[in-house]
N, C-alpha and C. Protein backbone atom coordinates (compact mmCIF):
# COMPACT_ATOMS: atom_id res chain seq x y z
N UNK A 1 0.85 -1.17 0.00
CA UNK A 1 0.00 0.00 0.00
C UNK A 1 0.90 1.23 0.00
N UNK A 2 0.73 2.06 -0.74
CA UNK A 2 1.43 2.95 -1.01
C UNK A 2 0.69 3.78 0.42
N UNK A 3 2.11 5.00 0.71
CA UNK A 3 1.72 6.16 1.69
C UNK A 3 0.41 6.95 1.51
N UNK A 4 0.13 7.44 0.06
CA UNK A 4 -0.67 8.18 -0.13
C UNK A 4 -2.44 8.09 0.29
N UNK A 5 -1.89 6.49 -0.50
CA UNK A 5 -3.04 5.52 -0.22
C UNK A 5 -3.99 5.55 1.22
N UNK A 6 -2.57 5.34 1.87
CA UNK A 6 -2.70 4.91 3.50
C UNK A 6 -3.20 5.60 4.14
N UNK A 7 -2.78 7.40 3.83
CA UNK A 7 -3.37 8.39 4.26
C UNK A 7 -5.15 9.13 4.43
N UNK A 8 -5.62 8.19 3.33
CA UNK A 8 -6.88 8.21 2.67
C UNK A 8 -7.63 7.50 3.47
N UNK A 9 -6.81 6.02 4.08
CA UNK A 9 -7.87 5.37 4.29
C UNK A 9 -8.36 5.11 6.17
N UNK A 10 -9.41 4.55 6.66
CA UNK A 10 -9.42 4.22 7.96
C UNK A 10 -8.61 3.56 8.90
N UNK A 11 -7.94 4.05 9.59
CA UNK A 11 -7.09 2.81 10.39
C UNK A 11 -7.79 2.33 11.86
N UNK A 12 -7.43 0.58 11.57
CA UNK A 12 -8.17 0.25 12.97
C UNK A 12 -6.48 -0.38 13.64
N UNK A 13 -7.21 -1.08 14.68
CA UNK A 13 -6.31 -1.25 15.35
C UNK A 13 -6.83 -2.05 16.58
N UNK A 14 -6.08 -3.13 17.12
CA UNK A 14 -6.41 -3.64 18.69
C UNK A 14 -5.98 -2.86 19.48
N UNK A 15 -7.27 -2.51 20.32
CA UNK A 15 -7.15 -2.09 21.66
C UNK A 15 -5.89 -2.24 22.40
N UNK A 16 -5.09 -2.79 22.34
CA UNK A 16 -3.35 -2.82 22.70
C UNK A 16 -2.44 -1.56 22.23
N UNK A 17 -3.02 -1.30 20.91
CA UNK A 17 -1.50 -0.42 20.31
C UNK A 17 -1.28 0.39 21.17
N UNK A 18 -2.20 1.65 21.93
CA UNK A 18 -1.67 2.67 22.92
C UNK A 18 -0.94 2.36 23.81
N UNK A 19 -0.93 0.89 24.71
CA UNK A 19 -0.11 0.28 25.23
C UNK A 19 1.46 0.03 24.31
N UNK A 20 0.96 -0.34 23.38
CA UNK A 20 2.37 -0.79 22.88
C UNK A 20 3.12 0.44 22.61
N UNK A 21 2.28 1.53 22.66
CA UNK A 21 3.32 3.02 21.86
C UNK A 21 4.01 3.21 22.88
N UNK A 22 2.97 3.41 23.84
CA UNK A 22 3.51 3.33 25.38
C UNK A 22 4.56 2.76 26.02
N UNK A 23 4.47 1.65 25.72
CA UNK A 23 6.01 0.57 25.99
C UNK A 23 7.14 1.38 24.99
N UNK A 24 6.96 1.49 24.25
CA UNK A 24 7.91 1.88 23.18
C UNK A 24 8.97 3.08 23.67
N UNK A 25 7.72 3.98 23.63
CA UNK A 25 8.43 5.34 24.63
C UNK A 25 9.21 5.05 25.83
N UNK A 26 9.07 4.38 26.56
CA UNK A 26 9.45 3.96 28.07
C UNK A 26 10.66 3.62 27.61
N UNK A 27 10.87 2.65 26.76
CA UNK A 27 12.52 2.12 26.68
C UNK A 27 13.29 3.05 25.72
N UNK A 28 12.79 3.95 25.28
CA UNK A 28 13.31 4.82 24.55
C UNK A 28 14.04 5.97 25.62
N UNK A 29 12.79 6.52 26.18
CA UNK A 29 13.22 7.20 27.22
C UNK A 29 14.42 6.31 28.13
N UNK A 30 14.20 4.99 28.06
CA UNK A 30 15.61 4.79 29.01
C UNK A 30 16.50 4.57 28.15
N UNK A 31 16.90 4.48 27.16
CA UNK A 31 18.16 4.47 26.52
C UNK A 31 18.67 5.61 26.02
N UNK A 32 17.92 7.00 25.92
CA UNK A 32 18.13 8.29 25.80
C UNK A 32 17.66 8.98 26.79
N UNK A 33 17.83 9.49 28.00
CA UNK A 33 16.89 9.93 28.61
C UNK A 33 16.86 11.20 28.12
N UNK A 34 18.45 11.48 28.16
CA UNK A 34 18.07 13.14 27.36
C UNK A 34 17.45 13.88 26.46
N UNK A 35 16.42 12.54 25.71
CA UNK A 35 15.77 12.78 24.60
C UNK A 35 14.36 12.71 25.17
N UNK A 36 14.20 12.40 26.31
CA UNK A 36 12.46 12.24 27.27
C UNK A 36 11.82 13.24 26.19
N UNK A 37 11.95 14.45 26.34
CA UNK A 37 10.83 15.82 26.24
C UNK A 37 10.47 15.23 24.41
N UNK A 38 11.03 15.22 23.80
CA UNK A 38 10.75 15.07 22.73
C UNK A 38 10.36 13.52 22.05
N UNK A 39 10.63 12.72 22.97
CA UNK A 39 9.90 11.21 23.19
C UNK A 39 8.75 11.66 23.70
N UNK A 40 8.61 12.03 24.47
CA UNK A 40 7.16 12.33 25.06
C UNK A 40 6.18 13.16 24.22
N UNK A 41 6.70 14.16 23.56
CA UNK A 41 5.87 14.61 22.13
C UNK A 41 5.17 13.62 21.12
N UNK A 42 6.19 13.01 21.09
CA UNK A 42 6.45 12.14 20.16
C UNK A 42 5.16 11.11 20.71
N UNK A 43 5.31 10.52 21.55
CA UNK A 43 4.44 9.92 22.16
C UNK A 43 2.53 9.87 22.26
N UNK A 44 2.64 11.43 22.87
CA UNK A 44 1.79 12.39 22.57
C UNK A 44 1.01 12.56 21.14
N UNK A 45 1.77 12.47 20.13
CA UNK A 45 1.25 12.55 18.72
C UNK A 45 0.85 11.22 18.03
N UNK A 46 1.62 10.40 18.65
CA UNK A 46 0.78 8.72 18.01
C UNK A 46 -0.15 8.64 18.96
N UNK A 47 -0.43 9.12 20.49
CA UNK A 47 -1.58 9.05 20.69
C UNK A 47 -2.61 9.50 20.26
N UNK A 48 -2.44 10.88 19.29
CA UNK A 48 -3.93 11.48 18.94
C UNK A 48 -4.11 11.14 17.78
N UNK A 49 -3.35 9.86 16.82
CA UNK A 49 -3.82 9.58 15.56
C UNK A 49 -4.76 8.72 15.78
N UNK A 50 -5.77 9.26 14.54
CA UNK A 50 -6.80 8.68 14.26
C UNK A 50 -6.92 7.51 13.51
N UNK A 51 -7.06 6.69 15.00
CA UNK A 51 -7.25 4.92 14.65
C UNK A 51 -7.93 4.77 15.75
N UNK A 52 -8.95 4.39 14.84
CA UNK A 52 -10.01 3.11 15.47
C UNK A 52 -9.60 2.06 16.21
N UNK A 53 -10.03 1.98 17.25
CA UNK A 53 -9.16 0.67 18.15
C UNK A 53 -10.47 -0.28 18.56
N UNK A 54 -10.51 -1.42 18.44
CA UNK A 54 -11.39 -2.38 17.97
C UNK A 54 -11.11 -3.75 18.97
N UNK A 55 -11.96 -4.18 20.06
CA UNK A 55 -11.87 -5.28 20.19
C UNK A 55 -11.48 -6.78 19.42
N UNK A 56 -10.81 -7.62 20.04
CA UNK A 56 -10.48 -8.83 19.11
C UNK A 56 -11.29 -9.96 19.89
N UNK A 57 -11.19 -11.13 19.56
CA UNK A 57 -11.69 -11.96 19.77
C UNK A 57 -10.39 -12.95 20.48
N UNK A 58 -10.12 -12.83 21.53
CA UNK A 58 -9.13 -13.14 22.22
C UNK A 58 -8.84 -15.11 21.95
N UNK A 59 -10.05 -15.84 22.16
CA UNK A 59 -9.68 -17.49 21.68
C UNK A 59 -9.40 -17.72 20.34
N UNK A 60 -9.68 -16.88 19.67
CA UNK A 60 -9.41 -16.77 18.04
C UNK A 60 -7.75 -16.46 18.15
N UNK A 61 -7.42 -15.37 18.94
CA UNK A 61 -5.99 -14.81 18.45
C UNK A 61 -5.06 -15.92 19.01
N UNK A 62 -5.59 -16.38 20.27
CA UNK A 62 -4.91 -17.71 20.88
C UNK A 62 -4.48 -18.65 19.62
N UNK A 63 -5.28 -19.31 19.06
CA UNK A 63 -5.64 -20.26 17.76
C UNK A 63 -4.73 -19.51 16.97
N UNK A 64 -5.09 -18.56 16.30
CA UNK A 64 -3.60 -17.88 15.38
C UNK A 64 -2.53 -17.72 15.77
N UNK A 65 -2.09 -16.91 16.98
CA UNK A 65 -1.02 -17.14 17.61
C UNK A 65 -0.22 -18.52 17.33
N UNK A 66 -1.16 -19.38 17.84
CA UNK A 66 -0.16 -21.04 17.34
C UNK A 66 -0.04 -21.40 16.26
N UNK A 67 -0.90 -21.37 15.49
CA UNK A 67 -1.14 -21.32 14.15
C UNK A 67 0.54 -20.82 12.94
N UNK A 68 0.10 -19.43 13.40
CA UNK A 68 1.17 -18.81 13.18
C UNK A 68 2.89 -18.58 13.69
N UNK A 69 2.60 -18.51 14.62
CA UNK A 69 4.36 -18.58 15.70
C UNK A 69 4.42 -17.12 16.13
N UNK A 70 3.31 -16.51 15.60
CA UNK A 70 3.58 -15.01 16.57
C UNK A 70 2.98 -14.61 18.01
N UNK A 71 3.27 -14.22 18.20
CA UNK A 71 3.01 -13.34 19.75
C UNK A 71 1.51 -12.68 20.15
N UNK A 72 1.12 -13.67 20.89
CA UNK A 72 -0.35 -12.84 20.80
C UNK A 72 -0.54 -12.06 20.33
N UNK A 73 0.56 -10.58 20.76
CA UNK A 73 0.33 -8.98 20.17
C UNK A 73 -0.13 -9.15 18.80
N UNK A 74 0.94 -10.22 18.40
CA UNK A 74 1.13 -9.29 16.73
C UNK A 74 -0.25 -10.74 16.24
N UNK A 75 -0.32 -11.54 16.67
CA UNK A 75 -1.20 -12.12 16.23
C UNK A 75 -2.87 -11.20 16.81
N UNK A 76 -2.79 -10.67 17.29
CA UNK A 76 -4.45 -10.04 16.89
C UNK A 76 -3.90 -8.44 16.06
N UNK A 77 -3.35 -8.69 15.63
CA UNK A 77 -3.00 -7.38 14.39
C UNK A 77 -3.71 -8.75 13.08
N UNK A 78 -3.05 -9.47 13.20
CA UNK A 78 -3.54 -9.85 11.93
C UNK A 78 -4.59 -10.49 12.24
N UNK A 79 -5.02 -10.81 13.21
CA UNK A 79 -6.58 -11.75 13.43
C UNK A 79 -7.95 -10.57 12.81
N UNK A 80 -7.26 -9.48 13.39
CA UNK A 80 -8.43 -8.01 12.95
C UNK A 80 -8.32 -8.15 10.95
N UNK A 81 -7.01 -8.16 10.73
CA UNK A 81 -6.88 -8.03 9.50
C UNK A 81 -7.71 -8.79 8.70
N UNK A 82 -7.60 -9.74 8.79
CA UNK A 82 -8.49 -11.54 8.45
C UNK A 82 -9.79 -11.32 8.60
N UNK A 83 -10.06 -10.77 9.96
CA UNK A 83 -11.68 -10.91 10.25
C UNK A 83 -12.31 -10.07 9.28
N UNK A 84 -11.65 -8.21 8.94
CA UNK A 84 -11.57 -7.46 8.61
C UNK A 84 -12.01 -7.53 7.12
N UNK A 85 -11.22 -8.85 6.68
CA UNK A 85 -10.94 -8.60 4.60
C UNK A 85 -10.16 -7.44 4.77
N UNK A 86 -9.54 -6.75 5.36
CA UNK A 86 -8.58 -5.73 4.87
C UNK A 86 -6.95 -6.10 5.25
N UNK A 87 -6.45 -5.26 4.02
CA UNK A 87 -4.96 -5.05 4.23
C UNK A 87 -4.46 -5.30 5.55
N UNK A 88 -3.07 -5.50 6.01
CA UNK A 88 -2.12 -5.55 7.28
C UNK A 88 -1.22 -4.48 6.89
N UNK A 89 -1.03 -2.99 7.69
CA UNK A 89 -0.37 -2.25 7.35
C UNK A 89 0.74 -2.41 8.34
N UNK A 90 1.88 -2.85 8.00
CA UNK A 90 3.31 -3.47 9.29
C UNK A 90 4.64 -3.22 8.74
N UNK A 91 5.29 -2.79 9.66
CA UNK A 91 7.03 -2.72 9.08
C UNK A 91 7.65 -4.08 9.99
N UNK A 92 6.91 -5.10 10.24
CA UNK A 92 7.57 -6.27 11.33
C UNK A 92 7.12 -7.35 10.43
N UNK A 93 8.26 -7.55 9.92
CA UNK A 93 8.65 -8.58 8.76
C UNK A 93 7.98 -9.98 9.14
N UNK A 94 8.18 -10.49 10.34
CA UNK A 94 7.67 -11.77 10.64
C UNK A 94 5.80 -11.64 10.52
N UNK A 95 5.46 -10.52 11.32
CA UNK A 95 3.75 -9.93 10.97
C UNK A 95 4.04 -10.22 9.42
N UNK A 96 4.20 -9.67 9.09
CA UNK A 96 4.12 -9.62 7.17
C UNK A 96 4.10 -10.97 6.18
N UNK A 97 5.09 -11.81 7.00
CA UNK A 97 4.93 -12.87 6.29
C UNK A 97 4.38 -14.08 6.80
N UNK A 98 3.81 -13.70 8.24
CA UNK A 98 2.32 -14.74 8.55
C UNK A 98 1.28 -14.36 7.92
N UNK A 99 1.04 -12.91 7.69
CA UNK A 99 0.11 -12.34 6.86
C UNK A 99 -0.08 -13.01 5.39
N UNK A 100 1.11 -13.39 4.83
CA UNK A 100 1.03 -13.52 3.79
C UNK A 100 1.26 -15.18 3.38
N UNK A 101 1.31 -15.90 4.51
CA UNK A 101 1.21 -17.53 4.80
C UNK A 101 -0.26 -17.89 4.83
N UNK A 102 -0.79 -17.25 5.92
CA UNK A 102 -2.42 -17.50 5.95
C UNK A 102 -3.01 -17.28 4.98
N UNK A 103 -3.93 -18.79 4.51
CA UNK A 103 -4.57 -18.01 3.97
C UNK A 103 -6.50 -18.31 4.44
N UNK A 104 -6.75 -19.25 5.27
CA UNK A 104 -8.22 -18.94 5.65
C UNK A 104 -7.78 -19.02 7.18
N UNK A 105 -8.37 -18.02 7.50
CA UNK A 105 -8.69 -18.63 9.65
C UNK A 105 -10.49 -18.56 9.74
């Protein structure tokens, strides 16, 4: 999917990602701390993007999870995707190519 594309369209998301941005920042902030203020902006601004955050079906993602070999997390990224009929928008190569292994759940 091209950027332009991406920009156009709805993004959902499991109820996790704010957590996960969240985690993200935290170890960032500890491996730079001197960079906090602008991690925390930073932070701040993937929180106010507009994505839909969407319950999953948690015994389903279990089942994919094994299925697949990914990590709960990243397995209800793609369980939404599947349920969805839509695209998996991911820069995490292993997401990408369970995405692209499955093909019915």
């Amino acid at each position: 999917m091209v950027l332009t594309e991406l920009s156009e369209s709805r993004l959902l998301s499991p109820r996790l990602l704010p957590y996960e941005i969240a985690s993200i920042a935290r170890k960032k902030i500890k491996s730079h701390p001197d960079a906090r203020r602008a991690i925390e902006v930073s932070l701040a601004e993937a929180l106010a993007m507009p994505i839909a955050l969407v319950d999953v079906n948690y015994f389903d993602v279990v089942r994919l999870s094994s299925q697949s070999n990914l990590s709960t997390y990243d397995a209800s990224y793609l369980w939404l995707a599947v349920r969805l009929d839509v695209p998996i928008v991911t820069l995490d190569r292993r997401l990408m190519t369970a995405a692209g292994r499955l093909s019915a759940f």
